[in-house]
N, C-alpha and C. Protein backbone atom coordinates (compact mmCIF):
# COMPACT_ATOMS: atom_id res chain seq x y z
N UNK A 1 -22.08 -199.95 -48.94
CA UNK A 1 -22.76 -198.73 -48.57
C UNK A 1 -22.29 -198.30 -47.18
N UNK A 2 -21.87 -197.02 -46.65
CA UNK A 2 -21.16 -196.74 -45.53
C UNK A 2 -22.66 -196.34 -44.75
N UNK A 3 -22.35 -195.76 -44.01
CA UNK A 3 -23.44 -195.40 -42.71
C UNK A 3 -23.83 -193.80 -43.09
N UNK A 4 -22.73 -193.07 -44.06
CA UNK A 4 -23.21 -192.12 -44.00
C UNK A 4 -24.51 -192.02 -45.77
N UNK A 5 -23.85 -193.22 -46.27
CA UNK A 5 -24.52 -193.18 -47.47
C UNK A 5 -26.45 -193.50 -47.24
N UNK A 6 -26.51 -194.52 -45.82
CA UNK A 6 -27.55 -194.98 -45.46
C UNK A 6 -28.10 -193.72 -44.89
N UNK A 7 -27.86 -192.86 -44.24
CA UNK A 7 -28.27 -191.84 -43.33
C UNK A 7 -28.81 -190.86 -44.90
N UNK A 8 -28.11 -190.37 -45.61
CA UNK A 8 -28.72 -189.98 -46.75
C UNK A 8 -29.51 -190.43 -47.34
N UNK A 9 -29.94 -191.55 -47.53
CA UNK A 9 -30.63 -192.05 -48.34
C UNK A 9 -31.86 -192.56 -47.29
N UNK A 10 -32.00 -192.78 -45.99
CA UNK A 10 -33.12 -192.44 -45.26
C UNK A 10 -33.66 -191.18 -45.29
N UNK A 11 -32.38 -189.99 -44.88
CA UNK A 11 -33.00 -188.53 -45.20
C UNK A 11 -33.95 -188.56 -46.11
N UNK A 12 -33.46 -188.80 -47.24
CA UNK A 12 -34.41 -188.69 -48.94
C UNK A 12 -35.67 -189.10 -48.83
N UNK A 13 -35.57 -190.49 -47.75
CA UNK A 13 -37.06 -190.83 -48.21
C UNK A 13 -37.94 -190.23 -47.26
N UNK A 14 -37.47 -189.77 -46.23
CA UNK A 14 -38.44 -188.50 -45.16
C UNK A 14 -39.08 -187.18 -46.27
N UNK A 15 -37.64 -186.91 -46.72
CA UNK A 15 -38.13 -185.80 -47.30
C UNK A 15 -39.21 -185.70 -48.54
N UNK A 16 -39.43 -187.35 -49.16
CA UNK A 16 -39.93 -187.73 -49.83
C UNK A 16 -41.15 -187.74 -49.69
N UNK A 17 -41.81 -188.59 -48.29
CA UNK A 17 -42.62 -188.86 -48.13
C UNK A 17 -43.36 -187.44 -47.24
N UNK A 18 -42.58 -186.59 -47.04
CA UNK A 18 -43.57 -184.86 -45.80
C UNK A 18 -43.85 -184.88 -47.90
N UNK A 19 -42.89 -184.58 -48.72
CA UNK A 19 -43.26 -184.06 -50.25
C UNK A 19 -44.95 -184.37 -50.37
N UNK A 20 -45.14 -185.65 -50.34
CA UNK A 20 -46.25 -186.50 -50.74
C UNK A 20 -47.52 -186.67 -49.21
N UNK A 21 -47.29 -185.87 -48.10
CA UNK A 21 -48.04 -185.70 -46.83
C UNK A 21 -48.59 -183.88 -47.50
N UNK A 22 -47.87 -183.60 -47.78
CA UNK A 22 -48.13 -181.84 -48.14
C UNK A 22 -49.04 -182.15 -49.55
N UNK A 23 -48.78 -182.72 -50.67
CA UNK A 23 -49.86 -183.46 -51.61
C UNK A 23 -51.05 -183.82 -51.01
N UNK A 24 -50.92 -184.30 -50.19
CA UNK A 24 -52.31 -185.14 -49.77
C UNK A 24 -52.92 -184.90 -48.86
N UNK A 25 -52.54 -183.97 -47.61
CA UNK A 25 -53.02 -183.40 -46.88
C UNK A 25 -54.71 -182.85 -46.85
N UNK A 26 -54.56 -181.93 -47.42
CA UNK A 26 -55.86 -181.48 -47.89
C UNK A 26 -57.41 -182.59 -48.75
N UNK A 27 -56.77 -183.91 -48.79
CA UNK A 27 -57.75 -184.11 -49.21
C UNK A 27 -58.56 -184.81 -47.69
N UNK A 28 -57.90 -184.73 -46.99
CA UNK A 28 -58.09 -186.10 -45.61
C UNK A 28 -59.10 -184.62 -44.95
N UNK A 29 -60.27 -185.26 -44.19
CA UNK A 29 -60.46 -184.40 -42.56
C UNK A 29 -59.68 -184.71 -41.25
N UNK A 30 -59.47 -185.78 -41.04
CA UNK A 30 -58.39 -185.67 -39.86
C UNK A 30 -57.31 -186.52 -39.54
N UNK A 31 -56.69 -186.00 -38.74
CA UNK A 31 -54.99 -186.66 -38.50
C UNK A 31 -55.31 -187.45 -37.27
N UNK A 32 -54.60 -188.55 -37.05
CA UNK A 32 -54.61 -189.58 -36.29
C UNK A 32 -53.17 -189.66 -35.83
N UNK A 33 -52.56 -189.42 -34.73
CA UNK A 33 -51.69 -190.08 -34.20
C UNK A 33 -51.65 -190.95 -33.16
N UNK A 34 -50.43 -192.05 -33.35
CA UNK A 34 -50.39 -192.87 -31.93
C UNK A 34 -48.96 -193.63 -31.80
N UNK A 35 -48.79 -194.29 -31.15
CA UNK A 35 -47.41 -194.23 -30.53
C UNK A 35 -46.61 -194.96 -31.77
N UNK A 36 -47.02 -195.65 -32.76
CA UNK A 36 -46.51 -196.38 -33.33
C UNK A 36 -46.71 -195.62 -35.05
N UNK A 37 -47.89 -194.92 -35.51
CA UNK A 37 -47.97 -194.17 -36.62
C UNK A 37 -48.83 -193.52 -36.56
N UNK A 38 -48.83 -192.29 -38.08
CA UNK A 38 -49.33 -191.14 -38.37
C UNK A 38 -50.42 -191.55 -39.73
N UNK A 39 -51.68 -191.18 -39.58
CA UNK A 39 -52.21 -191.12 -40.22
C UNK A 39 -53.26 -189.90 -40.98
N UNK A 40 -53.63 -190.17 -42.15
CA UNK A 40 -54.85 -188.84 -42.37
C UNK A 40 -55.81 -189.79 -42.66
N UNK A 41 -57.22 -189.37 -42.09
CA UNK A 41 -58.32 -190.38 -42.78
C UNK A 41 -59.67 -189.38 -42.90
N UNK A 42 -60.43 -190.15 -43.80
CA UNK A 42 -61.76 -188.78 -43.73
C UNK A 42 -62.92 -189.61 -42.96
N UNK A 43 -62.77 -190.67 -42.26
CA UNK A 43 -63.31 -191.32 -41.02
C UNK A 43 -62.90 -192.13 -40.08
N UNK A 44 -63.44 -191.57 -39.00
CA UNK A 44 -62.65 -192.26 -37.72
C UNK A 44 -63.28 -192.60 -37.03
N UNK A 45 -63.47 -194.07 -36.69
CA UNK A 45 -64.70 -194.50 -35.28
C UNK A 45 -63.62 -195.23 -34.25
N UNK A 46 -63.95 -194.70 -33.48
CA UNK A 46 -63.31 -194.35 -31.78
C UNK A 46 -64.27 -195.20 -31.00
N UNK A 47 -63.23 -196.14 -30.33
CA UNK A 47 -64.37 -196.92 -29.20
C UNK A 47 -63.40 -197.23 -27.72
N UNK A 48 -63.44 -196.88 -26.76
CA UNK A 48 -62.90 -197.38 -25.79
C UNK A 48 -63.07 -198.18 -25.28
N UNK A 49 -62.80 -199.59 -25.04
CA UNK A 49 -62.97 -200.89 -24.43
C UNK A 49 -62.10 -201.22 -23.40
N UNK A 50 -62.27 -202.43 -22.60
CA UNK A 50 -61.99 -202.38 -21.01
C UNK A 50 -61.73 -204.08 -21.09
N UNK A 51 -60.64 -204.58 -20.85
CA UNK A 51 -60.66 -206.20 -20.64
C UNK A 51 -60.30 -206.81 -19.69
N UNK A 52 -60.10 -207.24 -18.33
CA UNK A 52 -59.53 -207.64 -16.87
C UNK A 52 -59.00 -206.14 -16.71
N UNK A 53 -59.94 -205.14 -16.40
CA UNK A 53 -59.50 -204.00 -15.91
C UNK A 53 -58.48 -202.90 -16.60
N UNK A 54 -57.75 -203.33 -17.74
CA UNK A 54 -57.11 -202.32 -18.40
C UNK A 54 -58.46 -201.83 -19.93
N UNK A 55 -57.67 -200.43 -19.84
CA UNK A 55 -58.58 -199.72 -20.62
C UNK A 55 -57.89 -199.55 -21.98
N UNK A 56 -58.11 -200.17 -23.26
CA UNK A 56 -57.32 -199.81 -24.50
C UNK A 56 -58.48 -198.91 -25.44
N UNK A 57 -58.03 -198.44 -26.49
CA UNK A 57 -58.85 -197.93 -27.81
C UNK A 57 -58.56 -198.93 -28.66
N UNK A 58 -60.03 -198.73 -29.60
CA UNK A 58 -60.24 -199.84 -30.49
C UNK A 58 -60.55 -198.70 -31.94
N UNK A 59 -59.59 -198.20 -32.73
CA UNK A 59 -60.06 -197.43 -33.74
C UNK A 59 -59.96 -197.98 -35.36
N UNK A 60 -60.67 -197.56 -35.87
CA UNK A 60 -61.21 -198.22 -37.48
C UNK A 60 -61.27 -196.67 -38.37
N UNK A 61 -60.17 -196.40 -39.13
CA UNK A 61 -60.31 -195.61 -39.60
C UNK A 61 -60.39 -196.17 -41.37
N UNK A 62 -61.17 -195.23 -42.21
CA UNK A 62 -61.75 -195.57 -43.61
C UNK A 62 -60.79 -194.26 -44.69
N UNK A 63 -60.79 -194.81 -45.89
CA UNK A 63 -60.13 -193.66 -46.76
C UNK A 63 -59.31 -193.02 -46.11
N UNK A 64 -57.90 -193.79 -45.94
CA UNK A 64 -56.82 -193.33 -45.00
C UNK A 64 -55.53 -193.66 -45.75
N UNK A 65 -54.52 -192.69 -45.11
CA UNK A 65 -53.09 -192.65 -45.95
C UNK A 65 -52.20 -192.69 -44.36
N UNK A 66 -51.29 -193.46 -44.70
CA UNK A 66 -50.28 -194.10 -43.29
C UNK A 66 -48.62 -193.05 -43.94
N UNK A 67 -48.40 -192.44 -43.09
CA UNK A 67 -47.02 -192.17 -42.81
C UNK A 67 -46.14 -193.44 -42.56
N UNK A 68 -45.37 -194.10 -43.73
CA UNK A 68 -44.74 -194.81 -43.16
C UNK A 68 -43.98 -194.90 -44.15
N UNK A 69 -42.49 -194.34 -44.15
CA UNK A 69 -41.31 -194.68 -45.42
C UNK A 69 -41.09 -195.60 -45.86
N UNK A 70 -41.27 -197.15 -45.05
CA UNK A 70 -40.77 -198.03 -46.28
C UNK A 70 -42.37 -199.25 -46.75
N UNK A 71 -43.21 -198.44 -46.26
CA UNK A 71 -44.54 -199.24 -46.84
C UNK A 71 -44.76 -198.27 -48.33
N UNK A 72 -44.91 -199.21 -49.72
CA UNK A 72 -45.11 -198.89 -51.03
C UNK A 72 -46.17 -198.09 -51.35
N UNK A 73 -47.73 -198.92 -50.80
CA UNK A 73 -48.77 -198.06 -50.92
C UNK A 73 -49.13 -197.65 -49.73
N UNK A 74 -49.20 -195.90 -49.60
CA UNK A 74 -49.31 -195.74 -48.32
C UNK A 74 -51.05 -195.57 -48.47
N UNK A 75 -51.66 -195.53 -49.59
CA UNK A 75 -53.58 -195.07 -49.49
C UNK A 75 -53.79 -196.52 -48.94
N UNK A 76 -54.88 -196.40 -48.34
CA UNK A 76 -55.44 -197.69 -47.50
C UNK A 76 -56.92 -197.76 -47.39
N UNK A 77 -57.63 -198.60 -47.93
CA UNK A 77 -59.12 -198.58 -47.58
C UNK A 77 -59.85 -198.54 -46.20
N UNK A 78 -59.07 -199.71 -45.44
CA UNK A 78 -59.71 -199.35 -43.96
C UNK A 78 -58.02 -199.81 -43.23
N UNK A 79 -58.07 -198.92 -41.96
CA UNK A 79 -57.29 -199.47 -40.58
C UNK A 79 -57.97 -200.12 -39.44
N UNK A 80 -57.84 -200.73 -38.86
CA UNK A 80 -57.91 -201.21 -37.69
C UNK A 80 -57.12 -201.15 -36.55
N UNK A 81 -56.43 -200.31 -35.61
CA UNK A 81 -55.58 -200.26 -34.40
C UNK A 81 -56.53 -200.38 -33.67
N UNK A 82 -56.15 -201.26 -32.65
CA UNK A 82 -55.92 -201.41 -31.46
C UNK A 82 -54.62 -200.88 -30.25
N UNK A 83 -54.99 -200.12 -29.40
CA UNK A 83 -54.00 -199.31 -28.69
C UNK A 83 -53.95 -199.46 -27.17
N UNK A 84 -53.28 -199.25 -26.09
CA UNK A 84 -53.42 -199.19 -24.91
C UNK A 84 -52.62 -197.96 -24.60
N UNK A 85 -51.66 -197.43 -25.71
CA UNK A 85 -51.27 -196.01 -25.55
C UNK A 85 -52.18 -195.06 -26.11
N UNK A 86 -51.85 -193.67 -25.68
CA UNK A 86 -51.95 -192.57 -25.88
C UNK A 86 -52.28 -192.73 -27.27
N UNK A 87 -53.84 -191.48 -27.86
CA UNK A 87 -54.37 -191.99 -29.34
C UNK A 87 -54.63 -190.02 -29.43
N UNK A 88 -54.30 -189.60 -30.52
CA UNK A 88 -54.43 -188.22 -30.76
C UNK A 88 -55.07 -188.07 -32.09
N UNK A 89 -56.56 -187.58 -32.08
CA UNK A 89 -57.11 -187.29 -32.96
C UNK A 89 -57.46 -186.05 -33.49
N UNK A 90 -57.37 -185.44 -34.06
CA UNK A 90 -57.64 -183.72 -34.98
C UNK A 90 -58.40 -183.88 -35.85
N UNK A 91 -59.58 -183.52 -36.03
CA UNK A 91 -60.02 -182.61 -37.25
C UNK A 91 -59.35 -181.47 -37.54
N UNK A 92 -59.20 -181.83 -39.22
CA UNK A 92 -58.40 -180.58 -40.40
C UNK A 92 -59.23 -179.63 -40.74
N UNK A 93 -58.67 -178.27 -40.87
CA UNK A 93 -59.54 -177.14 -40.90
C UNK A 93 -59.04 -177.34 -42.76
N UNK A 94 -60.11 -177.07 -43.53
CA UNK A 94 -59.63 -177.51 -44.92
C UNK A 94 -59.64 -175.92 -44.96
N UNK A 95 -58.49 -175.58 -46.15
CA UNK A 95 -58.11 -174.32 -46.67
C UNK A 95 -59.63 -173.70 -47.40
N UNK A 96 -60.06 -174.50 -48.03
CA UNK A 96 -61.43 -174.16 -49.21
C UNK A 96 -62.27 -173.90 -48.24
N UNK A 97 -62.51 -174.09 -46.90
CA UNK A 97 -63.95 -173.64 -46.18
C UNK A 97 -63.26 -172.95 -45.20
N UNK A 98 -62.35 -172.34 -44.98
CA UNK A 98 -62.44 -171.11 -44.61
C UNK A 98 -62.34 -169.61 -45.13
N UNK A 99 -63.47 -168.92 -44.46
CA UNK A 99 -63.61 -167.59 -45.67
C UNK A 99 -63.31 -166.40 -44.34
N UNK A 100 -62.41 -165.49 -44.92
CA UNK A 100 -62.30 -164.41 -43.94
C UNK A 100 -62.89 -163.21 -44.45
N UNK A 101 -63.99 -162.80 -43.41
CA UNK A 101 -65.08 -161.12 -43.67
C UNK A 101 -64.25 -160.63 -44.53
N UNK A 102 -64.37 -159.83 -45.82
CA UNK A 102 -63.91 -158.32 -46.42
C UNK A 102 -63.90 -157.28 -45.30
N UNK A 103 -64.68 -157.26 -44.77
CA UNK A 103 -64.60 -156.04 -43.88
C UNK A 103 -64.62 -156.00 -42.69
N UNK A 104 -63.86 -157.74 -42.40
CA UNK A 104 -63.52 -157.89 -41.02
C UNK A 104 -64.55 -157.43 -39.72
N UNK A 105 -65.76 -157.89 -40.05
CA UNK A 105 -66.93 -158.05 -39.33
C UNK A 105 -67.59 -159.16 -39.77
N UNK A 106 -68.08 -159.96 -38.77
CA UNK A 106 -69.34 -160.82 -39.08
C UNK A 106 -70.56 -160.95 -38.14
């Protein structure tokens, strides 16, 4: 297999796996990022903890799907990270509950 055959065939599975993030998107409320992966989960408990003076996050997310190309099953019952980096959390605005006025007044 040459380097360019590998580079294709990583491509594929990116493009594979946004395929199957755009599927599943909508069922999650929010996105989780952090320095190491991407997640969607429809619960997230957030705790900041403190041990000889450094400050990490301690997060437990439930009914969650992991961005990660070469893990098989990406649905997951619960996560557990632990972090001392940077942790980015969003709530998803779901397509089905937003309604725009007819007559552009509310």
């Amino acid at each position: 297999m040459s380097a360019e055959d590998l580079e294709n065939y990583e491509a594929e599975l990116e493009l594979q796996l946004y395929r199957e993030y755009k599927d599943v998107a909508n069922l999650f409320n929010y996105v989780v990022e952090t320095e190491r992966r991407f997640y969607l989960a429809n619960n997230v408990d957030l705790k900041t903890r403190s041990a000889d003076g450094e400050v990490f996050f301690d997060l437990t997310l439930t009914d969650a799907w992991v961005w990660d190309v070469y893990r098989t099953g990406r649905f997951v019952q619960s996560v557990r990270i632990v972090t001392f980096k940077d942790v980015n959390i969003e709530e998803l605005n779901r397509a089905d509950e937003l309604t725009i006025p007819k007559d552009g007044l509310n």
